[in-house]
N, C-alpha and C. Protein backbone atom coordinates (compact mmCIF):
# COMPACT_ATOMS: atom_id res chain seq x y z
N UNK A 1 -3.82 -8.88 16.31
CA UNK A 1 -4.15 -7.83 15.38
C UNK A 1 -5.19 -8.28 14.37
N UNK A 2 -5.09 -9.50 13.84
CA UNK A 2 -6.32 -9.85 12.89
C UNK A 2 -7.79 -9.72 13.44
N UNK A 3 -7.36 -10.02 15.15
CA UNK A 3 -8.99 -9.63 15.62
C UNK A 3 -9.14 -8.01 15.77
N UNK A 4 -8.25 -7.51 15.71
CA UNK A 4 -8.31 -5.85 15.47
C UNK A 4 -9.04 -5.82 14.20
N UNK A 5 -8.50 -6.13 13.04
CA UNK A 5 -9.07 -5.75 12.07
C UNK A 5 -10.86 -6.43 11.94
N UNK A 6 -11.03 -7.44 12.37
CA UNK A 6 -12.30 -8.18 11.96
C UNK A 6 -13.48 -7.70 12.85
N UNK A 7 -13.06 -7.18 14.20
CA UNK A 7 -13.76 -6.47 15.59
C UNK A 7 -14.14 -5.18 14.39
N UNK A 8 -13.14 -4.71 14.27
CA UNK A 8 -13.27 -2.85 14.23
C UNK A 8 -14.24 -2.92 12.77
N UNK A 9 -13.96 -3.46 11.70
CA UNK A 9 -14.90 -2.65 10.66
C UNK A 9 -15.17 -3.98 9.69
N UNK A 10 -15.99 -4.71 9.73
CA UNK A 10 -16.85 -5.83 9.10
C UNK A 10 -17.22 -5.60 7.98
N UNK A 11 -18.41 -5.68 8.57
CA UNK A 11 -19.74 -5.55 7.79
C UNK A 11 -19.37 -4.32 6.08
N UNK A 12 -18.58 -3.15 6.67
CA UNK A 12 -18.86 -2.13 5.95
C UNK A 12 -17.51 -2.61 4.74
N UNK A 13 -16.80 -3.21 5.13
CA UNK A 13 -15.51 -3.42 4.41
C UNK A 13 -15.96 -4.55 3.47
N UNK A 14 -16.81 -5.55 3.99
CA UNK A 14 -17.93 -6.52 3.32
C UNK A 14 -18.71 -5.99 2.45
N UNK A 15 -19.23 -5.05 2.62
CA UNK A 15 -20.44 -4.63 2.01
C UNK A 15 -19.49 -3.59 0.35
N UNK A 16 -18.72 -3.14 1.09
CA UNK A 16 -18.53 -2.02 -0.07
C UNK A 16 -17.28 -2.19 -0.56
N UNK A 17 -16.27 -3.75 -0.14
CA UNK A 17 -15.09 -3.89 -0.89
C UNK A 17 -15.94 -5.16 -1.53
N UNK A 18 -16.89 -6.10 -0.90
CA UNK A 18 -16.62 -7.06 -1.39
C UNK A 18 -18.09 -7.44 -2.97
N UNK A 19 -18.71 -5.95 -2.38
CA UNK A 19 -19.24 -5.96 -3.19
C UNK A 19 -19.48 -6.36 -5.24
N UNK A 20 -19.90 -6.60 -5.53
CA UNK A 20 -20.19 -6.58 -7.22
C UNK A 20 -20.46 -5.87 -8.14
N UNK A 21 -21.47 -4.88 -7.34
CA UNK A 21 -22.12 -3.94 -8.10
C UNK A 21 -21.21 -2.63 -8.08
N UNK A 22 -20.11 -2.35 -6.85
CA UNK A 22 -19.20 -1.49 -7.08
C UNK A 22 -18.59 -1.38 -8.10
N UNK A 23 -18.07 -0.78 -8.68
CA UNK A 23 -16.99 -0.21 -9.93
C UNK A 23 -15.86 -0.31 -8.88
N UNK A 24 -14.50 -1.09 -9.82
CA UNK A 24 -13.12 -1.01 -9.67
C UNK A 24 -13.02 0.06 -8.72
N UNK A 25 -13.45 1.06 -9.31
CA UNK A 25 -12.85 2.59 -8.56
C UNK A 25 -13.54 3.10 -7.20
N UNK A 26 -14.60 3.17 -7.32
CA UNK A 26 -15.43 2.70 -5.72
C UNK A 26 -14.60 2.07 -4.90
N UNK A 27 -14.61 0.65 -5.14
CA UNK A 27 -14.23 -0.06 -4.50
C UNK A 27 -12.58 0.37 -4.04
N UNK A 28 -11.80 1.10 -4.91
CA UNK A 28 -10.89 1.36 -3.96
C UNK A 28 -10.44 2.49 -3.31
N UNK A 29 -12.02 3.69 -3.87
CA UNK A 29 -11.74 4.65 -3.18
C UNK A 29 -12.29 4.52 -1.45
N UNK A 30 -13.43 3.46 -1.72
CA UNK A 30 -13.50 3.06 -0.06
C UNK A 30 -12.38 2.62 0.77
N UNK A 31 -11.87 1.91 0.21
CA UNK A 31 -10.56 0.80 0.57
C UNK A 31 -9.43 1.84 0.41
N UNK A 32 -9.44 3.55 -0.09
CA UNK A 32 -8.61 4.69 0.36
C UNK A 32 -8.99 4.89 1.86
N UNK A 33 -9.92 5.40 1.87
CA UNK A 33 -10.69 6.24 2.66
C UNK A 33 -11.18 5.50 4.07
N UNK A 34 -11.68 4.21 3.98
CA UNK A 34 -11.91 3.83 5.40
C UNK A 34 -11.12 2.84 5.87
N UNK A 35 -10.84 1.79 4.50
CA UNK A 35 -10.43 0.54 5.35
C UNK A 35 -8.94 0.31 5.88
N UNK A 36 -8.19 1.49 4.72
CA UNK A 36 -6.92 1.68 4.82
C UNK A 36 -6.74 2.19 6.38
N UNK A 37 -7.02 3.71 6.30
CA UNK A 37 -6.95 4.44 7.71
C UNK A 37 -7.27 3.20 8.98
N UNK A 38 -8.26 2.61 8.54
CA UNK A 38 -8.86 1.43 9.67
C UNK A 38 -7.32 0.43 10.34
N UNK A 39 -6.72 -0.02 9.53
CA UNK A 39 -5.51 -0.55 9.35
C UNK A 39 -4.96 -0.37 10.41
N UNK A 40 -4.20 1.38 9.33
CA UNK A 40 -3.08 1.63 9.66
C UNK A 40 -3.41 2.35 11.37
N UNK A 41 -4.86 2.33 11.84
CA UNK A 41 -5.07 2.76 13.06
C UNK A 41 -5.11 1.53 14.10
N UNK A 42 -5.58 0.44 13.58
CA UNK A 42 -6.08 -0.66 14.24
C UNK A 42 -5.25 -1.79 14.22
N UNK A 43 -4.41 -1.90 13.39
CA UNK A 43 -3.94 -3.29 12.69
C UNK A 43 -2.23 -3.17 12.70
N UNK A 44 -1.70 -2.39 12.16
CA UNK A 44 -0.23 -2.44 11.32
C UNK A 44 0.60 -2.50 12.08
N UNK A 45 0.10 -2.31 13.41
CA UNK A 45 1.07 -2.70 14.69
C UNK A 45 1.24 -3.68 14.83
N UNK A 46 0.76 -4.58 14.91
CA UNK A 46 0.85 -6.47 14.66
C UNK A 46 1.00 -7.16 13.20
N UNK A 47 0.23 -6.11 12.23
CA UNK A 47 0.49 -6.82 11.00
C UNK A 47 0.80 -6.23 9.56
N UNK A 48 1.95 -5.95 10.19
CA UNK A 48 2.83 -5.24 9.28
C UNK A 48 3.96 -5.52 8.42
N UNK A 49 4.70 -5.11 7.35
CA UNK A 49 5.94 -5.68 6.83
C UNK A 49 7.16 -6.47 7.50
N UNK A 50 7.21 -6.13 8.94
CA UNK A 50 7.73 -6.78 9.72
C UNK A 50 7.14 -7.77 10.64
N UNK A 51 6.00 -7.75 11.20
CA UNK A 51 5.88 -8.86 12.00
C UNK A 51 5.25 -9.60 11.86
N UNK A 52 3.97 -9.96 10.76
CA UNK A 52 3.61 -10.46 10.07
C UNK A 52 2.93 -11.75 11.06
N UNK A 53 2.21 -10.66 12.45
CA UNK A 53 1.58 -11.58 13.07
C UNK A 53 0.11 -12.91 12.72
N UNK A 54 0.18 -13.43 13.05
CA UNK A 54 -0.92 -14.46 12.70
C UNK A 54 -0.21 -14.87 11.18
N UNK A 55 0.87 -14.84 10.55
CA UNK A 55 0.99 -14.66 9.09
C UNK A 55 0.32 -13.68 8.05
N UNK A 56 -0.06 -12.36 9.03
CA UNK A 56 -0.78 -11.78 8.35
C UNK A 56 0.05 -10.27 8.07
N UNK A 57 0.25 -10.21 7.03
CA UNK A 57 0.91 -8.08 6.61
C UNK A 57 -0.01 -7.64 6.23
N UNK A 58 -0.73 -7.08 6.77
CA UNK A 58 -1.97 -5.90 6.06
C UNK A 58 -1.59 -4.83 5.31
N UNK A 59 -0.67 -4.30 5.39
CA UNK A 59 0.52 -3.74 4.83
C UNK A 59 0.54 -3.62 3.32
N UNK A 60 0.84 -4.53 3.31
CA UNK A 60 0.73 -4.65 1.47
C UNK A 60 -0.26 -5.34 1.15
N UNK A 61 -1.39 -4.81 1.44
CA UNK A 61 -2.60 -4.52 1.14
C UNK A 61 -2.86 -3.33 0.40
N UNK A 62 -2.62 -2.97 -0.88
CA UNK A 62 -2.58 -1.16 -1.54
C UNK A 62 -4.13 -0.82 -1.66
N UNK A 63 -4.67 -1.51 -2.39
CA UNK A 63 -6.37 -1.99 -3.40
C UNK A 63 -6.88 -2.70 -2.51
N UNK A 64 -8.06 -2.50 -3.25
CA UNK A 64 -9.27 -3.23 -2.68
C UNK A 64 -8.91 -4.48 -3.74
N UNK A 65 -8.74 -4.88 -4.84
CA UNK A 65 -8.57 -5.77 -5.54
C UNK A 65 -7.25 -6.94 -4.73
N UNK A 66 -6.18 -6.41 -4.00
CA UNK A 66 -5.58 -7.08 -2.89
C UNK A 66 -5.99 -7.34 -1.80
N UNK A 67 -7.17 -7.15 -1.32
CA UNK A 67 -7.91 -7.54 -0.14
C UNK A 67 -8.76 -8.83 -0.47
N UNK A 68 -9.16 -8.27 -1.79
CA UNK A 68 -10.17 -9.28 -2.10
C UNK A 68 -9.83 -10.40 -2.86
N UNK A 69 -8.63 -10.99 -3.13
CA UNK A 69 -7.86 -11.86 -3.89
C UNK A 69 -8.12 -13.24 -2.98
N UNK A 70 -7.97 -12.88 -1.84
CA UNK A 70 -8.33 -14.46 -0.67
C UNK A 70 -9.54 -14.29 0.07
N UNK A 71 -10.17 -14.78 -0.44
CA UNK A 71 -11.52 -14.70 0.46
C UNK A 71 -11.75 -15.17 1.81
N UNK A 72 -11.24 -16.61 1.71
CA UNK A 72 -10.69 -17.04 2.88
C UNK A 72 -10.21 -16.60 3.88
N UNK A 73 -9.68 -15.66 3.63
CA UNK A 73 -8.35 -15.26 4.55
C UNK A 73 -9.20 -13.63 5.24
N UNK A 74 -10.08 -13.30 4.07
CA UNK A 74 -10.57 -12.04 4.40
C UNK A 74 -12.35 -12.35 5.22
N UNK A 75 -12.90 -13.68 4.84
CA UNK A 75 -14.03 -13.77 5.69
C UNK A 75 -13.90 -14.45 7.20
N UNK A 76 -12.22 -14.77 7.47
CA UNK A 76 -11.75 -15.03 9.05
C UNK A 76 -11.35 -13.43 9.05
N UNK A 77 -10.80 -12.83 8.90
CA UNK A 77 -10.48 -10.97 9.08
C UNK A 77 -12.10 -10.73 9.51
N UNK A 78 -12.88 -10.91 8.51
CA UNK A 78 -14.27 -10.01 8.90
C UNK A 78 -15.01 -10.91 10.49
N UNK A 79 -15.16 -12.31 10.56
CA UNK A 79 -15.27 -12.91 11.70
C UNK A 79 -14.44 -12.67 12.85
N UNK A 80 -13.01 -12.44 13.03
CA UNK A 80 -12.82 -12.20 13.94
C UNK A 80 -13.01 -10.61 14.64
N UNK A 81 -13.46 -9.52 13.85
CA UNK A 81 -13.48 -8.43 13.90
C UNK A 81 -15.08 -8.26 14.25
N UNK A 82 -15.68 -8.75 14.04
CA UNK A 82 -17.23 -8.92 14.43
C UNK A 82 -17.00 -9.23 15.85
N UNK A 83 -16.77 -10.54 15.98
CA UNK A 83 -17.03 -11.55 17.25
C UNK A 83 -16.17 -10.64 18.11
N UNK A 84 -15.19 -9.54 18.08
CA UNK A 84 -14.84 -8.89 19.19
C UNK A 84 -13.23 -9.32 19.33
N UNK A 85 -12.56 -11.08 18.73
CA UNK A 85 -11.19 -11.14 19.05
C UNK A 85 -10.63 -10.39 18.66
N UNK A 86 -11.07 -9.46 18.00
CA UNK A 86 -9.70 -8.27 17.09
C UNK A 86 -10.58 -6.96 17.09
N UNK A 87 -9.77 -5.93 17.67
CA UNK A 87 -8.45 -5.93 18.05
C UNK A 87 -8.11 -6.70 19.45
N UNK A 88 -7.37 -7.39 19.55
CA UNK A 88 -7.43 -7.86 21.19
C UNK A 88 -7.49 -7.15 22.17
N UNK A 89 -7.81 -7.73 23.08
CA UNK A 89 -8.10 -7.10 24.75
C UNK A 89 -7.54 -5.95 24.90
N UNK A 90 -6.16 -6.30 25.08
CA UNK A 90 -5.36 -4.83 25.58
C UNK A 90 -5.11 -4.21 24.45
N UNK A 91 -5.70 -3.90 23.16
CA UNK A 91 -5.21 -3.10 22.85
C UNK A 91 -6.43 -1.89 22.08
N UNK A 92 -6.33 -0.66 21.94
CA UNK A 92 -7.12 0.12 22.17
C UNK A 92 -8.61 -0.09 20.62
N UNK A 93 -9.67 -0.29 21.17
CA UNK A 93 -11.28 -0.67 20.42
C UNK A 93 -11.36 0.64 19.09
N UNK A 94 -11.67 0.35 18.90
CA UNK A 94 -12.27 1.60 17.81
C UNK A 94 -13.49 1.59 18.20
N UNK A 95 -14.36 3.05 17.93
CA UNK A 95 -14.96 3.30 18.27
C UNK A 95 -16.03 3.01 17.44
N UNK A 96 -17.68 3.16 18.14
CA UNK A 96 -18.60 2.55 17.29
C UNK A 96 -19.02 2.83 15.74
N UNK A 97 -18.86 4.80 15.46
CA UNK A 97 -18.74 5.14 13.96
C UNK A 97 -17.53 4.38 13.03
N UNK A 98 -16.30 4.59 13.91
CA UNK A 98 -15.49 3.41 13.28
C UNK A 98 -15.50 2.52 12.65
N UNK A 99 -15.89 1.57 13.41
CA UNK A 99 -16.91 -0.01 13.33
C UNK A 99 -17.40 0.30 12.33
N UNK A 100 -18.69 0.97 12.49
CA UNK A 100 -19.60 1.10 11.60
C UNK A 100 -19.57 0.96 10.14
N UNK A 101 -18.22 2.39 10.28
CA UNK A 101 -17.90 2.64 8.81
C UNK A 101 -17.20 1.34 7.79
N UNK A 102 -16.57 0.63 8.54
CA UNK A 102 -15.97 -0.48 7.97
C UNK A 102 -16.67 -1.63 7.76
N UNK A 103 -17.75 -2.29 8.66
CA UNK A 103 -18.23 -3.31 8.80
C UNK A 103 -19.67 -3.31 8.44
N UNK A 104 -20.32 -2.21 8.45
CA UNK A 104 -21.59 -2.12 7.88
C UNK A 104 -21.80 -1.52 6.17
């Protein structure tokens, strides 16, 4: 599932959570609006309050200010979601506006 999340929406979750020049509120009305839905479409099946695959709950993730607390942790999310390991093989791609919206 972490390559779910880092495959499906990069760049855009980079660009407009991890941004500077955003305002607090920007930043988490994006992190309403795309990265959340992105998630809970792509992700929460593996990394969720319960299974907490890779050690990862995306879950309690509320804010963009909780995404962006580990950088670390969120520039392997955006690498593996680029490079294609996430979402894994069998399980269903998001589509390219998808992508887009998150990673560009």
């Amino acid at each position: 599932m972490l390559v779910l999340l880092l495959a499906a929406n990069l760049f855009v979750l980079q660009r407009h959570v991890l941004s500077e020049k955003d305002s607090p509120q920007d930043k988490d009305q994006t992190f309403e609006k795309v990265v959340q839905p992105f998630f809970a479409n792509h992700c929460f099946a593996c990394h969720n309050d319960d299974r907490h695959t890779a050690g990862l709950n995306l879950e309690a993730l509320d804010n963009a200010e909780a995404l962006t607390k580990d950088r670390a942790k969120l520039n392997l999310l955006f690498t593996k979601l680029k490079s294609g390991q996430m979402p894994p093989p069998d399980q269903p791609r998001p589509n390219a506006d998808t992508m887009a919206a998150v990673v560009d």
